[in-house]
Protein backbone atom coordinates (compact mmCIF):
# COMPACT_ATOMS: atom_id res chain seq x y z
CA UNK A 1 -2.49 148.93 96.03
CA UNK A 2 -6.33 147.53 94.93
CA UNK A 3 -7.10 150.71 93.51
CA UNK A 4 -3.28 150.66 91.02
CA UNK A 5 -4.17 146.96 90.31
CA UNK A 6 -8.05 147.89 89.67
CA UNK A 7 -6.48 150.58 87.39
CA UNK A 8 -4.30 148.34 85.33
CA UNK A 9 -6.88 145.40 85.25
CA UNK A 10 -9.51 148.26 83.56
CA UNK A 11 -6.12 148.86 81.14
CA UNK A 12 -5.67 145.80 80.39
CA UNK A 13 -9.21 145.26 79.66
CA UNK A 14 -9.83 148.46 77.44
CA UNK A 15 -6.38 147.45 75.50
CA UNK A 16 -7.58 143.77 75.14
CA UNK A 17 -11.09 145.47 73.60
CA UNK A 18 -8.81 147.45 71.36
CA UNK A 19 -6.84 144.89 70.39
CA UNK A 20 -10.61 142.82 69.42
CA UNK A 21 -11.79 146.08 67.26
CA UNK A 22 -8.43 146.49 65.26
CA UNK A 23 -8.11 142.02 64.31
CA UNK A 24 -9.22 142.57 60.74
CA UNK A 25 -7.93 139.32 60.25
CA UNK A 26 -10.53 137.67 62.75
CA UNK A 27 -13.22 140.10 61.77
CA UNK A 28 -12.46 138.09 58.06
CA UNK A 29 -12.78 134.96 59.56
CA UNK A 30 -15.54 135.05 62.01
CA UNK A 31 -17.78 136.98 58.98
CA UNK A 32 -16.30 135.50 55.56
CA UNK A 33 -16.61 138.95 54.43
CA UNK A 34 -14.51 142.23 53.75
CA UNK A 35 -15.18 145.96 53.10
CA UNK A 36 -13.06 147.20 50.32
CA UNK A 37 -12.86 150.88 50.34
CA UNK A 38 -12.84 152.05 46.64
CA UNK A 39 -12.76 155.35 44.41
CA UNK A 40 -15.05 156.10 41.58
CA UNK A 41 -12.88 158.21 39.49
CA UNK A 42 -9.15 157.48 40.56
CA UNK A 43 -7.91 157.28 37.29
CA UNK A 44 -6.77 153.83 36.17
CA UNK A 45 -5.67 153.23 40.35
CA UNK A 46 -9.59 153.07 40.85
CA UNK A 47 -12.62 153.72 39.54
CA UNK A 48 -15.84 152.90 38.33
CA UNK A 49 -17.40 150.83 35.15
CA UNK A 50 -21.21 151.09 36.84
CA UNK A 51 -23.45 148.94 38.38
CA UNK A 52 -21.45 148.59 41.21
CA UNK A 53 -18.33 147.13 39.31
CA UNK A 54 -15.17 148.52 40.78
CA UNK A 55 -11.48 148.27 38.44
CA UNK A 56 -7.90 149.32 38.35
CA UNK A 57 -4.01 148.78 39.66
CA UNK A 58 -5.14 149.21 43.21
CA UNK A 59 -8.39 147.08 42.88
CA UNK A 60 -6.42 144.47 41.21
CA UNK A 61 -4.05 144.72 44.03
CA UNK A 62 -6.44 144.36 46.76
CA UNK A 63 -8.57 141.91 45.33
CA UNK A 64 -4.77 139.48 45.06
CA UNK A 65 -4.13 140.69 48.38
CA UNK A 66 -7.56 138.97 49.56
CA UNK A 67 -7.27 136.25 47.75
CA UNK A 68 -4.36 135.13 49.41
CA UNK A 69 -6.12 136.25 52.80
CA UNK A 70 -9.02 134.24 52.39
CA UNK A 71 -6.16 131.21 51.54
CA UNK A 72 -4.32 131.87 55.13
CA UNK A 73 -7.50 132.02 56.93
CA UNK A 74 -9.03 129.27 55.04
CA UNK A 75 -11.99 130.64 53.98
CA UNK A 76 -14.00 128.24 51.30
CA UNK A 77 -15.29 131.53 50.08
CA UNK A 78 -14.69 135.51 50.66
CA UNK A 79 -17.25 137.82 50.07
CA UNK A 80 -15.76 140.98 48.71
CA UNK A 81 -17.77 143.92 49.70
CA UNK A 82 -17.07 147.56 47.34
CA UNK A 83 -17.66 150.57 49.37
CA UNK A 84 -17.13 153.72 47.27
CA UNK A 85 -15.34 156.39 49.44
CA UNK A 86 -13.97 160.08 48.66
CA UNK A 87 -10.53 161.96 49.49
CA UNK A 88 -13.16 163.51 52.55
CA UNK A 89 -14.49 160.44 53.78
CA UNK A 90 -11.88 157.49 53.45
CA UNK A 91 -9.73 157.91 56.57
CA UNK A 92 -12.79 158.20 59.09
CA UNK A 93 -14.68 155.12 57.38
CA UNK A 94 -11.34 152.69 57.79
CA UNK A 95 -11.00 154.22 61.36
CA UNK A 96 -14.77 153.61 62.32
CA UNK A 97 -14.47 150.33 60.76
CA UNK A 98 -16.69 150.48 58.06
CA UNK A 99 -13.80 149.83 55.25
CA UNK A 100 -11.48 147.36 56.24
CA UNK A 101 -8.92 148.17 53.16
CA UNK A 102 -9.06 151.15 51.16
CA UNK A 103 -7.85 150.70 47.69
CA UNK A 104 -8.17 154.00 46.14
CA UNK A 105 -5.21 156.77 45.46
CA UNK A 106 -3.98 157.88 49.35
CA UNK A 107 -0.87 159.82 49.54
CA UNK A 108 1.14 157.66 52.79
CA UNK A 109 2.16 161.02 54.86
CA UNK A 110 3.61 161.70 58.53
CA UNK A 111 -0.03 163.49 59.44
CA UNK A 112 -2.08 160.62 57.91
CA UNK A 113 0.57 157.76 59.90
CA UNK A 114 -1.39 159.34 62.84
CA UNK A 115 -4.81 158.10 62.29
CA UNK A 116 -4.03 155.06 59.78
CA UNK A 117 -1.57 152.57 58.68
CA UNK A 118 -0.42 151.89 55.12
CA UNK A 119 0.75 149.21 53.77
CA UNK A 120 4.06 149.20 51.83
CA UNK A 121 4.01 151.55 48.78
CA UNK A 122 2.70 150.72 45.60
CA UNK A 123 3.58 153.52 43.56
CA UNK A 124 5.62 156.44 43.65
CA UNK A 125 3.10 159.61 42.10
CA UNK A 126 3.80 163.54 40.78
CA UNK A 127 1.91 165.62 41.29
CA UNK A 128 1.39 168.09 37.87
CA UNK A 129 -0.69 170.26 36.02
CA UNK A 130 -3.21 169.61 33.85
CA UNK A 131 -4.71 172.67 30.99
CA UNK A 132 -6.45 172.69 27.64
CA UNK A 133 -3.94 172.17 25.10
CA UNK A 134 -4.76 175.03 23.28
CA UNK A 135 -4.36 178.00 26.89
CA UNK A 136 -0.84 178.42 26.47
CA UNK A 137 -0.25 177.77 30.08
CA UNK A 138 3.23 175.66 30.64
CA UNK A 139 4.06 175.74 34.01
CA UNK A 140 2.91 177.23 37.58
CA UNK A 141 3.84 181.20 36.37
CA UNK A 142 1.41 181.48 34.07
CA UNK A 143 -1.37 180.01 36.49
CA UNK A 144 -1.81 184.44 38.13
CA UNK A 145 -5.31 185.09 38.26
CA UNK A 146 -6.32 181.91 36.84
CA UNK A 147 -9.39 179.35 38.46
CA UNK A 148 -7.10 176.23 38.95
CA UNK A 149 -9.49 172.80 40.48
CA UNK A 150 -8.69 170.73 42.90
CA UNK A 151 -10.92 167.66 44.59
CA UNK A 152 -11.33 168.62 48.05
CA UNK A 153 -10.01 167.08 50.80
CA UNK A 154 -6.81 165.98 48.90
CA UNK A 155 -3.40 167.53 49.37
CA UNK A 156 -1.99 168.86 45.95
CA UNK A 157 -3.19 172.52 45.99
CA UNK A 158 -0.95 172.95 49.37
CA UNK A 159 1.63 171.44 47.46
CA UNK A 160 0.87 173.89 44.93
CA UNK A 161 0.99 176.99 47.35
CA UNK A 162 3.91 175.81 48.87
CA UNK A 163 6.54 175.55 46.24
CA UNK A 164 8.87 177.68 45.75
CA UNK A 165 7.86 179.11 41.94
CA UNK A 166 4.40 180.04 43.05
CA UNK A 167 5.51 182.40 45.10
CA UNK A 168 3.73 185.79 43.96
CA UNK A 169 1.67 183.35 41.80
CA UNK A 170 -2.37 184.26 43.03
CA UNK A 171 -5.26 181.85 41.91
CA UNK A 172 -8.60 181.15 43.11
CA UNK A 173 -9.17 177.47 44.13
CA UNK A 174 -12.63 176.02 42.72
CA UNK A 175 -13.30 172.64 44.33
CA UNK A 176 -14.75 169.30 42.82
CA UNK A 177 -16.68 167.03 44.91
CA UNK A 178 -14.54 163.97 43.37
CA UNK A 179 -11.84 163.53 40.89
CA UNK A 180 -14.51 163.43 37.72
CA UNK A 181 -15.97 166.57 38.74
CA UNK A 182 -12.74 168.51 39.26
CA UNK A 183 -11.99 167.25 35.97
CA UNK A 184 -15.16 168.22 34.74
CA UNK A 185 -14.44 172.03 35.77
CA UNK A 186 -11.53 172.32 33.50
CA UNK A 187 -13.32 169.98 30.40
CA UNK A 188 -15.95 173.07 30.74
CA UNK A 189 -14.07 175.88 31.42
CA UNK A 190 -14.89 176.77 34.82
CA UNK A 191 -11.50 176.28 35.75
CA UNK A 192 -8.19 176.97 33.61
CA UNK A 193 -5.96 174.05 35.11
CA UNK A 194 -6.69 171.04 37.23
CA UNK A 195 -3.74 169.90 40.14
CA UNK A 196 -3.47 166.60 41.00
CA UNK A 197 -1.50 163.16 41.15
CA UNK A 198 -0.49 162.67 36.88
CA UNK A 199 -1.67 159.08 37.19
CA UNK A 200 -5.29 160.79 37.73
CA UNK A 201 -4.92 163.44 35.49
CA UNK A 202 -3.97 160.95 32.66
CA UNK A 203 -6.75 158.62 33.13
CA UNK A 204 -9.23 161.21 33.36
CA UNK A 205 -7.44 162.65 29.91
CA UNK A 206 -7.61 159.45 28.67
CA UNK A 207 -10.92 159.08 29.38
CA UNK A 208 -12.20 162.43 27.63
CA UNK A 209 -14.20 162.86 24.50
CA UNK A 210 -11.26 164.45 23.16
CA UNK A 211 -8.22 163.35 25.34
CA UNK A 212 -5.96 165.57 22.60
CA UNK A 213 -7.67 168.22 23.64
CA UNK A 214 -5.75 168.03 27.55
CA UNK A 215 -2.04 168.07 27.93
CA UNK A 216 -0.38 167.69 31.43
CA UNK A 217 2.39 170.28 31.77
CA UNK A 218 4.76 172.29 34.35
CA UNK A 219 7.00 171.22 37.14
CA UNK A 220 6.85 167.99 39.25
CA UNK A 221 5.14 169.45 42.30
CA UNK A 222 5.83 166.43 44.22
CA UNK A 223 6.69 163.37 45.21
CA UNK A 224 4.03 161.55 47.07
CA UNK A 225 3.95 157.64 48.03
CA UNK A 226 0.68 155.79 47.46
CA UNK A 227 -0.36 153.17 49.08
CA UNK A 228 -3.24 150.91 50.02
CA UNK A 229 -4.87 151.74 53.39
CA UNK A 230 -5.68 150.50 56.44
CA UNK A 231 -6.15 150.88 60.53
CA UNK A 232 -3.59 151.57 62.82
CA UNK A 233 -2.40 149.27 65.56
CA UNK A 234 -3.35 145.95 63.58
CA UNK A 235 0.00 144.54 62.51
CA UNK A 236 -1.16 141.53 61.84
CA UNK A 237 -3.53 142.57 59.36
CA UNK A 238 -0.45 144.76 58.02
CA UNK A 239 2.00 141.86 57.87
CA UNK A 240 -0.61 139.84 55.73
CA UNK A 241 -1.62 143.16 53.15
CA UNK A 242 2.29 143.70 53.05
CA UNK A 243 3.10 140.02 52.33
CA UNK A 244 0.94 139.56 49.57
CA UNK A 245 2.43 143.13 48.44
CA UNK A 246 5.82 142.00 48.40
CA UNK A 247 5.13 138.66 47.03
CA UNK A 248 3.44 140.58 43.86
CA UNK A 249 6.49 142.30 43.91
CA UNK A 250 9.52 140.09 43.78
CA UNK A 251 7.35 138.00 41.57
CA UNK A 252 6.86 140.82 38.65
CA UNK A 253 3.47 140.28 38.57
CA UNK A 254 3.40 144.34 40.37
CA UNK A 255 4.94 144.84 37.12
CA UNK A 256 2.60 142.95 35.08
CA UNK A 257 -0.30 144.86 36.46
CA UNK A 258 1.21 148.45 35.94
CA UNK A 259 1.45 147.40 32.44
CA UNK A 260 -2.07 146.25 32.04
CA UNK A 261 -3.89 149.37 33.37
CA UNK A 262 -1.38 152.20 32.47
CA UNK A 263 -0.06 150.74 29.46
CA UNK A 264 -2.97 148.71 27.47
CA UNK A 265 -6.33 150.16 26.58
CA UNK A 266 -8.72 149.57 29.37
CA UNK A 267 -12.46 149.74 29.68
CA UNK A 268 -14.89 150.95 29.23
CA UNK A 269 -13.35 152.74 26.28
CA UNK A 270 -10.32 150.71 25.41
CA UNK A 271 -8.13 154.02 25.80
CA UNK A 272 -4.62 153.86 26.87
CA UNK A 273 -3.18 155.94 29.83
CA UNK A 274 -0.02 155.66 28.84
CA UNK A 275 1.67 155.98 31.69
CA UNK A 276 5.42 154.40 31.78
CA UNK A 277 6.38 153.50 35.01
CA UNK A 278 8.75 156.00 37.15
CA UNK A 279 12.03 155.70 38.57
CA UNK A 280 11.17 156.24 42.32
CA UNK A 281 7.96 153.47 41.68
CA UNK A 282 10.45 150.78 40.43
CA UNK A 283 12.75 152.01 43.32
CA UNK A 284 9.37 151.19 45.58
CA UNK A 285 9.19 147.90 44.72
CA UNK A 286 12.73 147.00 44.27
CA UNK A 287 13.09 147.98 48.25
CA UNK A 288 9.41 147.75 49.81
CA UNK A 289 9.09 150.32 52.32
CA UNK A 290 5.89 152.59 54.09
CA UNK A 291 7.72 155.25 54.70
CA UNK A 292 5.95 158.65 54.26
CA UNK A 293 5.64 161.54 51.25
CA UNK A 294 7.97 163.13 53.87
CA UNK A 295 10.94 161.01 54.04
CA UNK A 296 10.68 161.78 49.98
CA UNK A 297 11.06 165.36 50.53
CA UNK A 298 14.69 164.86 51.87
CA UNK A 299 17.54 165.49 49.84
């Protein structure tokens, strides 16, 4: 009987220490400061402008999100901390605590449920192709024996593999170390085609000396959710990310902000993505949900 009740009281205690590491919400309060996990070259969802100056959708998002945050805890002031992270690193640094909400371009999947939470989607991405406008290349058949670039540690060349018109269809993989270098593989010709999320693959475009020199083409590889991150088994943190979220979206103002980073020019060149929004994003936000890239694989 002591040693059952000296069991649970050691459960009890490890759960309640747990419970202490996953309250982002009193990790805000006690420190007046948050870790925002961000990408350097995310397209217009996140990226870079130098000197430690972090933009986009998601950014935008997250910095709202915060804001109203810092107004439930009632914080005088929030320090906003930028952490750059990569498709390799992000998940470990929110689980080891180091990034308390990443705001970069994470597909929401049943694998990635596992280790993290996500808050309810923000967009609805396809994955596609992007080649040189002048190879010829329209669609997956034509990629045989072609170098085709992918950032590693993201999922769109498995997408790639798996569907069904590349069956037969053999490339070699070349990696980039982020999404500007993968980019960078096809702007130079080490690779012929570069897979990824379109929202990426447009703002990199857009971002090119010559952005008429890129087209994105092919088949919708998939569908994939993406959503702002953060850890698991912290639903009060979740509530108050998804709140905001919601609040943003019944509002328009989610609306507002597609407009003004995939529709207007946007620094630091003043070029235009030009990205309308989809049908399954406005579906998103119409009906908030988290549910994973594989509940969108369903027919």
């Amino acid at each position: 009987m002591k040693k059952s009740m000296f069991v649970l009281a050691a459960l009890a205690a490890a759960g309640m220490a747990h419970a202490q590491a996953n309250d982002t919400l009193k990790k805000i309060k006690d420190s007046g400061a948050v870790t925002m996990g961000v990408r350097e070259s995310s397209g217009a969802l996140s990226y870079t402008l130098g000197d430690g100056k972090y933009v986009g959708y998601h950014v935008e998002i997250c910095q709202r999100v915060l804001a109203d945050i810092q107004k439930q805890l009632g914080l005088a002031k929030l320090d906003i901390k930028y952490q750059p992270v990569t498709s390799q690193n992000r998940i470990p640094l929110v689980q080891n605590g180091t990034v308390d909400i990443e705001c970069g371009s994470t597909t929401n999947n049943a694998t990635r449920q596992k280790d993290v939470a996500f808050a309810v989607t923000t967009f609805v991405e396809e994955v596609r192709i992007a080649v040189k406008a002048n190879s010829g290349i329209t669609g997956i058949g034509q990629l045989a024996g072609k170098k085709v670039a992918t950032t590693t540690g993201t999922t769109s060349v498995q997408t790639l593999r798996k569907h069904e018109r590349a069956a037969n269809v053999n490339f070699e993989e070349v990696f980039g170390k982020d999404h500007a270098d993968s980019f960078l593989l096809l702007e130079s010709g080490r690779a012929d085609a570069f897979v990824m999320d379109g929202a990426i693959l447009a703002g990199n475009i857009a971002k090119a000396k010559n952005p008429a020199d890129f087209k994105i083409v092919g088949e919708v590889l998939s569908v994939e959710p993406i959503a702002i991150m953060m850890r698991k088994d912290d639903p009060n943190f979740k509530k108050a990310v998804d709140d905001s979220i919601k609040g943003m979206m019944k509002s328009g103002d989610i609306a507002k902000l597609w407009d003004k980073w995939f529709m207007q020019p946007i620094p630091p060149a003043n070029t235009k993505v030009g990205m309308v929004v989809n049908e399954n994003t406005k579906a998103a936000w119409a009906n908030p949900n988290d549910k994973p890239m594989e509940d969108y694989a369903k027919k």
